[in-house]
Protein backbone atom coordinates (compact mmCIF):
# COMPACT_ATOMS: atom_id res chain seq x y z
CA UNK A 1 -3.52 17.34 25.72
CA UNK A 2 -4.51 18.29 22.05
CA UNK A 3 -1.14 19.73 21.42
CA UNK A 4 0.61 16.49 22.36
CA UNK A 5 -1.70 15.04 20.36
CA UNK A 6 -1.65 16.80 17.34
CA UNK A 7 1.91 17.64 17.11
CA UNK A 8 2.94 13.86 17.64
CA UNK A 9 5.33 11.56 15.26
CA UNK A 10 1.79 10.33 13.55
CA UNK A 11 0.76 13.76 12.32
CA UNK A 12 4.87 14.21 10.39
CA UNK A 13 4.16 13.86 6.18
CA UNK A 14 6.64 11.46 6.05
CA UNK A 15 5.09 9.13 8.70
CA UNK A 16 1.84 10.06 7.06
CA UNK A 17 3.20 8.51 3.70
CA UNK A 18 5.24 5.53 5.25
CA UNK A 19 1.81 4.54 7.55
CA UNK A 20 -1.05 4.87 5.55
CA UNK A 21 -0.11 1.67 2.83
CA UNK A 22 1.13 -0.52 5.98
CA UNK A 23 -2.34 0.12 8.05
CA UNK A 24 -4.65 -0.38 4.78
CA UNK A 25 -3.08 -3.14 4.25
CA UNK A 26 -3.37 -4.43 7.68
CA UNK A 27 -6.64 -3.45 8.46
CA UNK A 28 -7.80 -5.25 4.77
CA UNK A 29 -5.65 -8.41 5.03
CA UNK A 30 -4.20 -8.54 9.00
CA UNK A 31 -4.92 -11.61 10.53
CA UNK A 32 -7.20 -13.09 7.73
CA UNK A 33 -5.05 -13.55 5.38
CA UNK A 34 -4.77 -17.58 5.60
CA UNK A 35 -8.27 -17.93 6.45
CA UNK A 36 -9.49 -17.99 2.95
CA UNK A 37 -6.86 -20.25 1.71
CA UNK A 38 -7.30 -24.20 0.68
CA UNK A 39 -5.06 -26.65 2.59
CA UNK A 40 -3.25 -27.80 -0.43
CA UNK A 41 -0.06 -28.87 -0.96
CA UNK A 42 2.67 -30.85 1.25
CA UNK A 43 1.34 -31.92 4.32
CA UNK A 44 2.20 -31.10 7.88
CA UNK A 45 5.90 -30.25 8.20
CA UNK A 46 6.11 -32.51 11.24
CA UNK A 47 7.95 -35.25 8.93
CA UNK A 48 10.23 -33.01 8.03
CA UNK A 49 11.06 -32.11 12.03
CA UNK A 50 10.94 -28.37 10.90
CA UNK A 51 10.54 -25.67 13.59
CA UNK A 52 7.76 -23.07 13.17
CA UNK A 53 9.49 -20.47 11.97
CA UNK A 54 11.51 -22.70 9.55
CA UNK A 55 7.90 -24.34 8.43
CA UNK A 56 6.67 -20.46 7.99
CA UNK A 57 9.23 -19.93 5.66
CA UNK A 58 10.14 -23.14 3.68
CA UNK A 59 6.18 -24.44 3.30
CA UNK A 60 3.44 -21.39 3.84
CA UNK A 61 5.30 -18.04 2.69
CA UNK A 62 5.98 -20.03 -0.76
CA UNK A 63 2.12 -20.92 -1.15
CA UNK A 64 1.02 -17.48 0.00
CA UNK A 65 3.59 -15.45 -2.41
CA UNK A 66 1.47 -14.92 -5.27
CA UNK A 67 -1.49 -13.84 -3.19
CA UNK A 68 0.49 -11.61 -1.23
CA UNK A 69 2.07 -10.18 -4.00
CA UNK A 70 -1.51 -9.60 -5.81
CA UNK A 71 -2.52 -7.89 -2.38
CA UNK A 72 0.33 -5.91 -2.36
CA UNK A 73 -0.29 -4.13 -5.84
CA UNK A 74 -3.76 -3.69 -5.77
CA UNK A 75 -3.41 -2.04 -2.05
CA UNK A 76 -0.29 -0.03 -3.50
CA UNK A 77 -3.08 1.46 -6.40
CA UNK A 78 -6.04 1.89 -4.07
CA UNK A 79 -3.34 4.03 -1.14
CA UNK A 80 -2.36 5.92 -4.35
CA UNK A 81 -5.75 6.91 -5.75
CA UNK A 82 -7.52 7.51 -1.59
CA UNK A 83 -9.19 10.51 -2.42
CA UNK A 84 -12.21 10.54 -0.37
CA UNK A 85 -10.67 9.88 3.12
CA UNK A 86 -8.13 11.79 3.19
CA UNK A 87 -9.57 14.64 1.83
CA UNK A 88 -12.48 14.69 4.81
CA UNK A 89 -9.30 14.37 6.96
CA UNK A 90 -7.26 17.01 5.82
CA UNK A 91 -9.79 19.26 4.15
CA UNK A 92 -8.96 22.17 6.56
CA UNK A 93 -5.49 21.68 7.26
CA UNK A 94 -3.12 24.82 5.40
CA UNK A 95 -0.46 23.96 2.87
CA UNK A 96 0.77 20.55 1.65
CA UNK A 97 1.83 18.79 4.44
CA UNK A 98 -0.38 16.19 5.17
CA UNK A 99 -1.61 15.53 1.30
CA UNK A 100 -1.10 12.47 -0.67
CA UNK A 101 -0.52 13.05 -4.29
CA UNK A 102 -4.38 13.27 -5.40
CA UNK A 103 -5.56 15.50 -2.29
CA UNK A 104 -2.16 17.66 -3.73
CA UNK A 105 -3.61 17.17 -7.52
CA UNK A 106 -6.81 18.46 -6.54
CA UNK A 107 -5.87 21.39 -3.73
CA UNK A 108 -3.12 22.38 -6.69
CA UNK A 109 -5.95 22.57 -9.81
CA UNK A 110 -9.06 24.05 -7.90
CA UNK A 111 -8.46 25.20 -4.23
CA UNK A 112 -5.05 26.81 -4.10
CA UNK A 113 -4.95 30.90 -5.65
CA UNK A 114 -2.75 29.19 -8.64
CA UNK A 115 -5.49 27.41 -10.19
CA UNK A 116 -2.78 25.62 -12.10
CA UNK A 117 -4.44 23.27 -14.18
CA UNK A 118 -1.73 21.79 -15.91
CA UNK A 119 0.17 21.73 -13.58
CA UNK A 120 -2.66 18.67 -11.35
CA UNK A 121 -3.06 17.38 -14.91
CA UNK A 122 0.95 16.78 -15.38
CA UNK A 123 1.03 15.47 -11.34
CA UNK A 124 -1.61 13.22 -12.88
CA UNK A 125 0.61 11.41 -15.36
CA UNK A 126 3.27 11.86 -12.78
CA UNK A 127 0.84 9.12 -10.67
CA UNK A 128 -0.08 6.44 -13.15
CA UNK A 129 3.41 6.42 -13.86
CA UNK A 130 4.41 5.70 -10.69
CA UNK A 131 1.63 2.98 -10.53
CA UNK A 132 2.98 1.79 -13.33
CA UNK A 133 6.24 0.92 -12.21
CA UNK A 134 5.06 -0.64 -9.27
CA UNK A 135 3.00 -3.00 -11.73
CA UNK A 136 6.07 -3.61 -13.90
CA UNK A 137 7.67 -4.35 -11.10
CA UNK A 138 5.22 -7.08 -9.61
CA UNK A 139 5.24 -8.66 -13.19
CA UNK A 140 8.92 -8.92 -12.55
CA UNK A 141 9.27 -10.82 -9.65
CA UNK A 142 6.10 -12.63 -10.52
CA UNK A 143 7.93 -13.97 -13.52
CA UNK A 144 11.17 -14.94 -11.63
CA UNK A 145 8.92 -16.96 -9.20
CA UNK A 146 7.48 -18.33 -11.68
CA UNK A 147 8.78 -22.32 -12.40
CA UNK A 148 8.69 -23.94 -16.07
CA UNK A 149 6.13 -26.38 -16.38
């Protein structure tokens, strides 16, 4: 039973790397996320004889974008920089396999026979740069969405 467990599709890196944003952000934002939101602009799409779906899309999704988006980003930097979890997790696990860039950073410059320094310090720049672009990019389509007043 432990082996089935252990060497299932949810152990893989890649899954590890793909899941771990998606169920952060659903466990922080799931089904609360238009809880906290006023009821502000048009008013109910029945007017309009709009299905659901096409009421979703035309009416909330627009309203929600820019909270989404802001979500989104600051989830993206908080999955990058998980330290503490993941490293209780995966503390005992051998090699790289199941490490996210910090645990990596960290096994790389103190645990691992290299002792390598540089080499965490470099993987460091390596991750704000990567948060970086992520940022640029929000600012991007944050800008495009944005209408001229």
């Amino acid at each position: 039973m432990a082996d089935q467990i252990v060497s299932g599709p949810v152990v893989s890196p890649a899954c590890g790397a793909l899941c771990r944003p998606a169920a952060r952000a659903w466990s922080k934002y799931g089904l609360n996320c238009g809880r906290g939101t006023p009821i502000s602009g048009p008013p109910s799409p029945n007017p309009t004889r709009a299905s659901g779906w096409r009421a979703y899309r035309g009416i909330t999704l627009p309203l929600l974008r820019p909270a989404l988006l802001v979500a989104a980003v600051l989830n993206l930097i908080y999955v990058f920089n998980s330290f503490p979890i993941v490293w209780t997790l995966n503390d005992r696990n051998p090699g790289f396999a199941h490490d996210t860039m910090i645990t990596y950073m960290y096994k790389i410059a103190f645990k691992s026979a290299l002792r390598d320094v540089g080499l965490a310090a470099a993987l460091g720049v390596v991750n704000v740069a990567l948060i970086l672009i992520a940022v640029l990019a929000y600012l991007k389509v944050a800008w495009v969405r944005e209408e001229p007043a």
